[in-house]
C-alpha atoms as a PDB file:
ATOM      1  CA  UNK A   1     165.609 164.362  82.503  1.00  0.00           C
ATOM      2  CA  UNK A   2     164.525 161.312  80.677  1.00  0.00           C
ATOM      3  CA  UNK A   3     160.670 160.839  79.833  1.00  0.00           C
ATOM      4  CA  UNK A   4     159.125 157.342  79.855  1.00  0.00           C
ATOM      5  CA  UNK A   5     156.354 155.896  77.860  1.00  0.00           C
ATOM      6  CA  UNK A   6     155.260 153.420  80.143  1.00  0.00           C
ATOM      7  CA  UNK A   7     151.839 153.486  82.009  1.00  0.00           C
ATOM      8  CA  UNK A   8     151.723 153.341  85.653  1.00  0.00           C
ATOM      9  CA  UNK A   9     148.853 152.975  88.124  1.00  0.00           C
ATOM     10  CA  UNK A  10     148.626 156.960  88.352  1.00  0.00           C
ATOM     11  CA  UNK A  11     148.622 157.575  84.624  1.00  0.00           C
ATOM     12  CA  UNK A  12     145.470 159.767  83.567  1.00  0.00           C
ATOM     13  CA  UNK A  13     144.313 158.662  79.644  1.00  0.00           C
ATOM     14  CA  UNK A  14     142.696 161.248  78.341  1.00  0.00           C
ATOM     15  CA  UNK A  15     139.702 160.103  75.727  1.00  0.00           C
ATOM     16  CA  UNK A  16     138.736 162.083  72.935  1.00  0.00           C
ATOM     17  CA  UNK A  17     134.884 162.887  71.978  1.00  0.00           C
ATOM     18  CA  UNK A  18     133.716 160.796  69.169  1.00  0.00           C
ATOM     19  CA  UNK A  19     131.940 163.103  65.887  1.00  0.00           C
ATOM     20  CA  UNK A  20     128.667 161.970  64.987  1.00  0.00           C
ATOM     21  CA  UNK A  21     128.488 160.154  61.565  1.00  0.00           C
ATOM     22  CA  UNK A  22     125.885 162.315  59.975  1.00  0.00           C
ATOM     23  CA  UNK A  23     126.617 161.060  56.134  1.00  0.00           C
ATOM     24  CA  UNK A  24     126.713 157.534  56.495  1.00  0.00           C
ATOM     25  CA  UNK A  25     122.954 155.954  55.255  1.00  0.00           C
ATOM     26  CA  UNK A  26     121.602 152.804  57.139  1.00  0.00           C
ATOM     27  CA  UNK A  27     121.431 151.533  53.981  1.00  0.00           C
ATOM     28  CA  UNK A  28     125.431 151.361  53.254  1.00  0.00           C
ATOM     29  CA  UNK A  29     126.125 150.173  56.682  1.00  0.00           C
ATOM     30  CA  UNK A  30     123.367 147.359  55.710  1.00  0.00           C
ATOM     31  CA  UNK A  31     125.549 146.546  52.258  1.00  0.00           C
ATOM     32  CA  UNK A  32     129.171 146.394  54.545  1.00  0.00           C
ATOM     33  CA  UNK A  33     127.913 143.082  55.948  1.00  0.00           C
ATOM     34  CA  UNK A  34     129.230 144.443  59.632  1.00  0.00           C
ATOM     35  CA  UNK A  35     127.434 144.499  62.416  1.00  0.00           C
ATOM     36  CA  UNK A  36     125.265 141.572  62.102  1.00  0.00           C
ATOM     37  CA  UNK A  37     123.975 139.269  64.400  1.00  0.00           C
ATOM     38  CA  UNK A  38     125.397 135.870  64.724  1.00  0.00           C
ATOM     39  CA  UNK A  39     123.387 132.713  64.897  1.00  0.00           C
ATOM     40  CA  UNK A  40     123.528 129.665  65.796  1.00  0.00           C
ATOM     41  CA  UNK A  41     124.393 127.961  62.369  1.00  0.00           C
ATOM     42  CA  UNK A  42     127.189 130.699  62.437  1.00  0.00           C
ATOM     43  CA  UNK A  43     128.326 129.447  65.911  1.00  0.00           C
ATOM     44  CA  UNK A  44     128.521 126.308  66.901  1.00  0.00           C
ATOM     45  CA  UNK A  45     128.759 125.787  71.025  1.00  0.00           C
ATOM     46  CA  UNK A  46     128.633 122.706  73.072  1.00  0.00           C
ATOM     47  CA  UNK A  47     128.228 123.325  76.529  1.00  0.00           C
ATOM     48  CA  UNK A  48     128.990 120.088  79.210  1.00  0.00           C
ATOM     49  CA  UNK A  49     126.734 119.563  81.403  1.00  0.00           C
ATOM     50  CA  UNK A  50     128.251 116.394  83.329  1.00  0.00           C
ATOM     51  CA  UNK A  51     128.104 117.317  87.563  1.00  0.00           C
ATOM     52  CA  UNK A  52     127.141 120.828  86.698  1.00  0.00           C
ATOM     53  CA  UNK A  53     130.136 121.726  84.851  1.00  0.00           C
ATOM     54  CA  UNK A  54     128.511 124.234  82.295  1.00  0.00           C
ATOM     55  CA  UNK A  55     132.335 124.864  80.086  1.00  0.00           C
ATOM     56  CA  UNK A  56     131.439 126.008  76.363  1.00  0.00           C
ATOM     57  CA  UNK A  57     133.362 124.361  73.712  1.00  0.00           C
ATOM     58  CA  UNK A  58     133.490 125.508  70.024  1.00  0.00           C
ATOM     59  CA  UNK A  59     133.241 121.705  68.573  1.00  0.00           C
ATOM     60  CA  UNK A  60     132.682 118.541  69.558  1.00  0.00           C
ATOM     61  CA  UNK A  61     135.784 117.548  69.373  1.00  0.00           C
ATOM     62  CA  UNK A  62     137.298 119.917  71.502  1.00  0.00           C
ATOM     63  CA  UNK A  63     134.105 118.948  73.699  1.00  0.00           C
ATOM     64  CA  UNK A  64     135.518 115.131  73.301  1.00  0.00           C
ATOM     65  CA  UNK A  65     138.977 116.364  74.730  1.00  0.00           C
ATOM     66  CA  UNK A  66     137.945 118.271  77.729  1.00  0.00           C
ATOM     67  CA  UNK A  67     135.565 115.572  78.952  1.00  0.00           C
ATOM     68  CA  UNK A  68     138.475 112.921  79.155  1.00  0.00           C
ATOM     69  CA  UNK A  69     140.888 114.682  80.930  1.00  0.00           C
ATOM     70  CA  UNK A  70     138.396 116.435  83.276  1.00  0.00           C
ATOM     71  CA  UNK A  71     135.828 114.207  83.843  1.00  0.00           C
ATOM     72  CA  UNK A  72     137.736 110.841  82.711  1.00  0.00           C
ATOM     73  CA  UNK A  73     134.710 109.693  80.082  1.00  0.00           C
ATOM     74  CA  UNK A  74     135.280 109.479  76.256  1.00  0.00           C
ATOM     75  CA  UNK A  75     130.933 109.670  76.214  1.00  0.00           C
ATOM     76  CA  UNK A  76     130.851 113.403  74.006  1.00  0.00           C
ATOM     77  CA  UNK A  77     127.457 112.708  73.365  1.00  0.00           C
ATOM     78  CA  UNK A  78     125.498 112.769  77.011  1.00  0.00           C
ATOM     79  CA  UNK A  79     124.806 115.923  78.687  1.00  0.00           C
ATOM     80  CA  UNK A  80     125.374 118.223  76.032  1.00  0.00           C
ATOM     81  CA  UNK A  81     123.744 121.453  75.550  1.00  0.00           C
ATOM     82  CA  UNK A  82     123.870 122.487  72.155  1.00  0.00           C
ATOM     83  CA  UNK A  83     121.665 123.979  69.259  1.00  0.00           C
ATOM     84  CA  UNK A  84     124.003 122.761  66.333  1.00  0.00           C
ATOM     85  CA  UNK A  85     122.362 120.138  63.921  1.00  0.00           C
ATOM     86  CA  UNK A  86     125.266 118.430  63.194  1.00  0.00           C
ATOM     87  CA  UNK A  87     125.976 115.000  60.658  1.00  0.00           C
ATOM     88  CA  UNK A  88     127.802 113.792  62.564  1.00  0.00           C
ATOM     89  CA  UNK A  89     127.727 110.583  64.665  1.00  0.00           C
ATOM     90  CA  UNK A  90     129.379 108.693  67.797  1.00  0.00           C
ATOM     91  CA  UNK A  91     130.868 106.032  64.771  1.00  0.00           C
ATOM     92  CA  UNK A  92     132.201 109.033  62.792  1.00  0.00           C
ATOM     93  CA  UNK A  93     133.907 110.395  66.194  1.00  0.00           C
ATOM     94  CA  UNK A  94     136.050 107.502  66.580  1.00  0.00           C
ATOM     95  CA  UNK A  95     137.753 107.909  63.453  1.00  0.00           C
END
């Protein structure tokens, strides 16, 4: 009889119960630098808002790229939602 690792529709996963960390200080979870909460300035998002279209882009520039093939403009600077305070202009794009 041969067994099989693979998982099927009528596998049952069995969790395990997590232990309680009762020696780690708030303080050394603080000094890790994990768990904290991005901001803006740590993540850039442009959302396009041409005909309702609400996609979220991580740049510009992939903003820039989505807007010509989907909505067949090269504007990347009209109905855009975003809360980065970025340098750069439409001149700069174009290079």
């Amino acid at each position: 009889m041969s067994t099989s690792n693979q998982v099927t529709s009528n596998t049952v996963v069995h969790g395990r119960i997590a232990l309680r960390d009762v020696t780690t200080t708030g303080e050394e979870i603080k000094d890790t630098g994990l768990g904290r909460k991005a901001t803006p300035q740590d993540t850039p998002i442009f959302i396009c808002e041409l005909d309702d279209c609400s996609r979220l882009f991580p740049s510009r520039e992939r903003l820039a790229i989505h807007r010509k093939r989907d909505h067949n403009t090269e504007d990347a600077y009209k109905a855009v939602l975003t809360w980065n305070t970025e340098q750069e202009t439409p001149n700069q794009m174009q290079e």
